[in-house]
N, C-alpha and C. Protein backbone atom coordinates (compact mmCIF):
# COMPACT_ATOMS: atom_id res chain seq x y z
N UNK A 1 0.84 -1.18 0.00
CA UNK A 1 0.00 0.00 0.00
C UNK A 1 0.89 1.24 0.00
N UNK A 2 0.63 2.08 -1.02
CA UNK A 2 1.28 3.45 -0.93
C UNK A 2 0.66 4.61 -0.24
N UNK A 3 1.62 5.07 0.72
CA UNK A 3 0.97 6.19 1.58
C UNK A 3 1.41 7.63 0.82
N UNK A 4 0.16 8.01 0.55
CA UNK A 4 0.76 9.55 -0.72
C UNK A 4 1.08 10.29 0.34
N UNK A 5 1.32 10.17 2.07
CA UNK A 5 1.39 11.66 2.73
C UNK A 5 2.74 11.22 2.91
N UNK A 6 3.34 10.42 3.06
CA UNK A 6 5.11 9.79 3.26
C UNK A 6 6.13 11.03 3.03
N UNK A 7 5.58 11.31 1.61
CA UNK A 7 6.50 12.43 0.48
C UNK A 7 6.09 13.22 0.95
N UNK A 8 4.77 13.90 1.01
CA UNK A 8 4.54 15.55 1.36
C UNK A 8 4.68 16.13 1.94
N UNK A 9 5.13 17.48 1.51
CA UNK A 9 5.86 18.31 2.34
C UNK A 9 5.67 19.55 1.77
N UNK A 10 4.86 20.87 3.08
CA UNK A 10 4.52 21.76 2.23
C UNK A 10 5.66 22.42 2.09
N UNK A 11 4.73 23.30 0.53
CA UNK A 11 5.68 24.58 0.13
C UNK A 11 6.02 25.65 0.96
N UNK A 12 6.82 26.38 1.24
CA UNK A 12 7.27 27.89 1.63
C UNK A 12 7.23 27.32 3.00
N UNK A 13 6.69 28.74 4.00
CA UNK A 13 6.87 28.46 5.79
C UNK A 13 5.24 28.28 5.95
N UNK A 14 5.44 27.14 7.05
CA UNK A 14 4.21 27.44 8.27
C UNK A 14 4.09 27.93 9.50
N UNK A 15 3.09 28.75 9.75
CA UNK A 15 3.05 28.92 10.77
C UNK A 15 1.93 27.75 11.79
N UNK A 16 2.89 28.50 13.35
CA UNK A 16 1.81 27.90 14.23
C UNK A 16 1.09 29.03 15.33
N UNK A 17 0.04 29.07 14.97
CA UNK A 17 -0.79 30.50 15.32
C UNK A 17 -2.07 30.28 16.48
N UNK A 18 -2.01 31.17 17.45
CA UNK A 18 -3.72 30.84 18.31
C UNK A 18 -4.77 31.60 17.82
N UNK A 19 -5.66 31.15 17.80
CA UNK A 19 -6.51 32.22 17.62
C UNK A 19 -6.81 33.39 18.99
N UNK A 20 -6.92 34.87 18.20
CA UNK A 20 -7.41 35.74 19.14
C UNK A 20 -8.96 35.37 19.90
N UNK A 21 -9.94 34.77 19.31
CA UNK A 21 -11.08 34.86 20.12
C UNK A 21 -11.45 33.58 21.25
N UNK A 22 -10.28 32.68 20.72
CA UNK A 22 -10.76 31.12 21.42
C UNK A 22 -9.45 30.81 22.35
N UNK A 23 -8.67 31.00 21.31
CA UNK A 23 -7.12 30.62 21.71
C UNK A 23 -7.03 28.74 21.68
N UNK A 24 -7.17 29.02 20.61
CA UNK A 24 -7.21 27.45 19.89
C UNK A 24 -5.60 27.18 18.75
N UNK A 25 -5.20 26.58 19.09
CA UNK A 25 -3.71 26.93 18.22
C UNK A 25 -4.41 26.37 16.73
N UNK A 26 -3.45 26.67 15.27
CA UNK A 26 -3.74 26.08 14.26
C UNK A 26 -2.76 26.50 13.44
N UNK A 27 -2.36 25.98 12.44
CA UNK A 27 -1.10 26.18 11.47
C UNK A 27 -1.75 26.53 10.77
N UNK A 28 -0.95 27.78 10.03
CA UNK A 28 -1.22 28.83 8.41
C UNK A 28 -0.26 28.79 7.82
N UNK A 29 -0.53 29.09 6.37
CA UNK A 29 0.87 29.13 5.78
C UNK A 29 0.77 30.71 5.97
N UNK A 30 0.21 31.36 6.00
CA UNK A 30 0.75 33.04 6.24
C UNK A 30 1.10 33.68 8.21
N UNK A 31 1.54 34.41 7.82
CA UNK A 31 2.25 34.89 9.26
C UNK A 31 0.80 36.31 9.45
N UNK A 32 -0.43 35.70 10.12
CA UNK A 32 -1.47 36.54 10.01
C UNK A 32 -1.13 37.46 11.40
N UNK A 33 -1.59 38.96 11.27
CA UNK A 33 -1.29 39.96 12.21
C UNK A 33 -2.67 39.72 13.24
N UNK A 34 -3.99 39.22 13.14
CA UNK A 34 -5.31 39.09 13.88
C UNK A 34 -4.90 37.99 13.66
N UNK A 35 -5.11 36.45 13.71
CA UNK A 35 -5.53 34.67 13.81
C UNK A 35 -6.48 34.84 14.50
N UNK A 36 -7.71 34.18 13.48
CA UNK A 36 -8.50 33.61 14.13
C UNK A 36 -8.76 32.16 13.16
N UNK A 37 -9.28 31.52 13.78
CA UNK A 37 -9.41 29.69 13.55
C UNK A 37 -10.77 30.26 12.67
N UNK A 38 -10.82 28.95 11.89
CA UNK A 38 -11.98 28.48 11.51
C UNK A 38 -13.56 28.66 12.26
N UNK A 39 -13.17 27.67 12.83
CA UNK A 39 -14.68 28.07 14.05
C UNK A 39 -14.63 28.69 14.34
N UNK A 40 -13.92 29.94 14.48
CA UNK A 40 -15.05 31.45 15.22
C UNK A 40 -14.96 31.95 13.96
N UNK A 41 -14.03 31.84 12.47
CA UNK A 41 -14.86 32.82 11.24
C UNK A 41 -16.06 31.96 11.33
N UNK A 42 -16.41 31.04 11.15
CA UNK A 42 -18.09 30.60 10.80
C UNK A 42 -19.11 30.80 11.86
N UNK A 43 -18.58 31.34 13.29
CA UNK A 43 -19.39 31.71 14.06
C UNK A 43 -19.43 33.53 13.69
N UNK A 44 -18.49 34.50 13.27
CA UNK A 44 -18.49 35.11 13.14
C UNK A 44 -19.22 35.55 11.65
N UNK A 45 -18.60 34.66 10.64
CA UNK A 45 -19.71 35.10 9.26
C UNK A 45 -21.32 34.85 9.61
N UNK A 46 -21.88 33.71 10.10
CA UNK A 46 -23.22 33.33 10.73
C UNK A 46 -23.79 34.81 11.22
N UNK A 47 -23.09 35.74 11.67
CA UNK A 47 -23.87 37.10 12.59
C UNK A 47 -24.10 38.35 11.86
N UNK A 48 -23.51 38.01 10.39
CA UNK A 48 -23.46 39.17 9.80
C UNK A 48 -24.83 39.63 9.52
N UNK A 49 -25.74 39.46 9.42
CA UNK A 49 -27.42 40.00 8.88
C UNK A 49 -28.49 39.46 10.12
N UNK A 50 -27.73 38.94 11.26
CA UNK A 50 -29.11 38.28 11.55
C UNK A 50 -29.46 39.20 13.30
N UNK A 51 -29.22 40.22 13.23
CA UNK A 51 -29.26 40.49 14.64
C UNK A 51 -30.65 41.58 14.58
N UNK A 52 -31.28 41.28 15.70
CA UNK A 52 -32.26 42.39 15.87
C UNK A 52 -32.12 43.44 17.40
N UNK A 53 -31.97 44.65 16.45
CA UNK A 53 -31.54 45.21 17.12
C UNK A 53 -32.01 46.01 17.99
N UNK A 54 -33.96 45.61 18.43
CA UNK A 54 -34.85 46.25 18.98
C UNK A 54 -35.20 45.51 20.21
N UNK A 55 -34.72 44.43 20.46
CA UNK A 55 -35.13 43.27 21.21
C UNK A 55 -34.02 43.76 22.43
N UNK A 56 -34.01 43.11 23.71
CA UNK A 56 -32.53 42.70 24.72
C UNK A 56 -32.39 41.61 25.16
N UNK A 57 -31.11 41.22 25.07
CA UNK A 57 -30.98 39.59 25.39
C UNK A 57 -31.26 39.60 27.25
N UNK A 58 -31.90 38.06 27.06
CA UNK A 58 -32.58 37.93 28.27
C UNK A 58 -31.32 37.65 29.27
N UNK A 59 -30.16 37.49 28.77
CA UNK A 59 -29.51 36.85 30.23
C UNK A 59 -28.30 38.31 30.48
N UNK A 60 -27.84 38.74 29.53
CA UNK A 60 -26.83 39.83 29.94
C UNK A 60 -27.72 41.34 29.96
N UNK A 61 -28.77 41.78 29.36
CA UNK A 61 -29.24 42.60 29.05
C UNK A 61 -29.09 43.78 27.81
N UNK A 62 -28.08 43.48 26.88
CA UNK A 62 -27.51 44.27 26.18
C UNK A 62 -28.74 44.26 25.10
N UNK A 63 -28.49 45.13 23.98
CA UNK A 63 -29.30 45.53 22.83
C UNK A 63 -29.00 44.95 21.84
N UNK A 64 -29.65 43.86 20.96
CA UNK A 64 -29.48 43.73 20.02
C UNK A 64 -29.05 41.89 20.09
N UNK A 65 -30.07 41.21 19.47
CA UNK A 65 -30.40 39.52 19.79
C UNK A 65 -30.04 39.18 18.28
N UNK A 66 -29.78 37.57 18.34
CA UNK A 66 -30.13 37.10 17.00
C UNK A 66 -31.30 36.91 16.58
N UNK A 67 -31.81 37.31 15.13
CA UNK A 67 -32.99 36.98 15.04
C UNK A 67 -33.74 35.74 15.28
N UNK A 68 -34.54 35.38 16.24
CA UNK A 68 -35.79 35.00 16.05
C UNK A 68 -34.69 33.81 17.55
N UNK A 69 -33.94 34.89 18.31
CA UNK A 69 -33.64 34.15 19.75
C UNK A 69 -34.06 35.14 20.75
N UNK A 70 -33.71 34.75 22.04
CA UNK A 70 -33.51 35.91 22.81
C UNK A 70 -32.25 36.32 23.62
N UNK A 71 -31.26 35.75 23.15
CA UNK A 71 -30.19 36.02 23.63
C UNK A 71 -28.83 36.59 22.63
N UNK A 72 -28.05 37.35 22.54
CA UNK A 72 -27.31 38.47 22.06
C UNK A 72 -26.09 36.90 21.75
N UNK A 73 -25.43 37.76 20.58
CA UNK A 73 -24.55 36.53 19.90
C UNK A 73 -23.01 36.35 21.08
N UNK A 74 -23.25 37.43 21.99
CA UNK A 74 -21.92 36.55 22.97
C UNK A 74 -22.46 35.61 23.84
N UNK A 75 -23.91 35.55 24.34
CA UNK A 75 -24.12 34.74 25.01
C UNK A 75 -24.55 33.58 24.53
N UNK A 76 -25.21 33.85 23.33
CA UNK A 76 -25.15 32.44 22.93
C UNK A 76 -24.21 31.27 22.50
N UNK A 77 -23.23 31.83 21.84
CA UNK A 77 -22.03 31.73 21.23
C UNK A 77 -21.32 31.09 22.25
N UNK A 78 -20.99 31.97 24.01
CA UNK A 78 -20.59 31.51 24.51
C UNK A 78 -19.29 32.54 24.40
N UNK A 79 -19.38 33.52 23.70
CA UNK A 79 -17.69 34.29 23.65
C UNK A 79 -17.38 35.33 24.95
N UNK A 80 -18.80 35.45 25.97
CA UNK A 80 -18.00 35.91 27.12
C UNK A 80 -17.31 35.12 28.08
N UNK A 81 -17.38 33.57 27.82
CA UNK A 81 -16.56 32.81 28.85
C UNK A 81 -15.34 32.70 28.40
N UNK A 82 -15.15 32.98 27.08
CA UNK A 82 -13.67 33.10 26.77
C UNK A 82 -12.93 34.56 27.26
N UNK A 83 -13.97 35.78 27.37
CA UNK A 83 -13.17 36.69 27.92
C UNK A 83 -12.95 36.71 29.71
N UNK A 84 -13.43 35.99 30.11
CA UNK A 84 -13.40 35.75 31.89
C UNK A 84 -12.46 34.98 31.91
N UNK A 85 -12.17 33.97 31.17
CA UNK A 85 -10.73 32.78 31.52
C UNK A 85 -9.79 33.81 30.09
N UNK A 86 -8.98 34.03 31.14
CA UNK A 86 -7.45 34.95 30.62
C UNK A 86 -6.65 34.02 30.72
N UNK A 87 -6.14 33.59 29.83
CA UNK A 87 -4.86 32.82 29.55
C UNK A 87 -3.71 33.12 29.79
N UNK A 88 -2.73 32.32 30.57
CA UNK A 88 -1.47 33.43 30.37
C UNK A 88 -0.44 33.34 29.23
C-alpha cells in the first residue's frame, strides 16, 4: 500500500498560530497579524445579517439579539466565557 502523505511536504513556511477569540492553536501558511481559527470565522460570518436590534438579550441585558432568539450573539455563542478565563 502506498501512503501519498510519506512524500509531502509543504511549500514555503508554516506557521503555528492561536486564535485571538478562542485561543485554539492552528497552522497557516501566512504569518497573520489578527488569527482567528476556523470556528469562530463561521461563528463570526453566521452574525453578519441576523441580529435584531430592537429586542434585549434575556440573560446579559444588552441591545441587540439574533434573530428569532432571545439572547445576544456573545451569550449564545458563549464568547464571554472566553473573555473571563485569561490565559497566560
Amino acid at each position: 500500500m502506498i501512503n501519498i502523505f510519506r512524500h509531502w511536504k509543504p511549500k514555503g513556511k508554516m506557521y503555528s498560530i492561536r486564535c485571538n477569540q478562542c485561543g485554539t492553536g492552528f497552522i497557516s501558511s501566512f504569518n497573520l497579524e489578527a488569527p482567528i481559527c476556523g470556528r469562530c470565522m463561521q461563528k463570526v460570518k453566521s452574525l453578519d445579517s441576523t441580529i435584531d436590534n430592537e429586542k434585549t438579550c434575556s440573560k446579559c441585558g444588552n441591545r441587540g439579539v439574533i434573530y428569532g432568539k432571545v439572547m445576544c450573539h456573545s451569550c449564545y455563542f458563549g464568547f464571554q466565557k472566553n473573555v473571563d478565563k485569561k490565559r497566560p
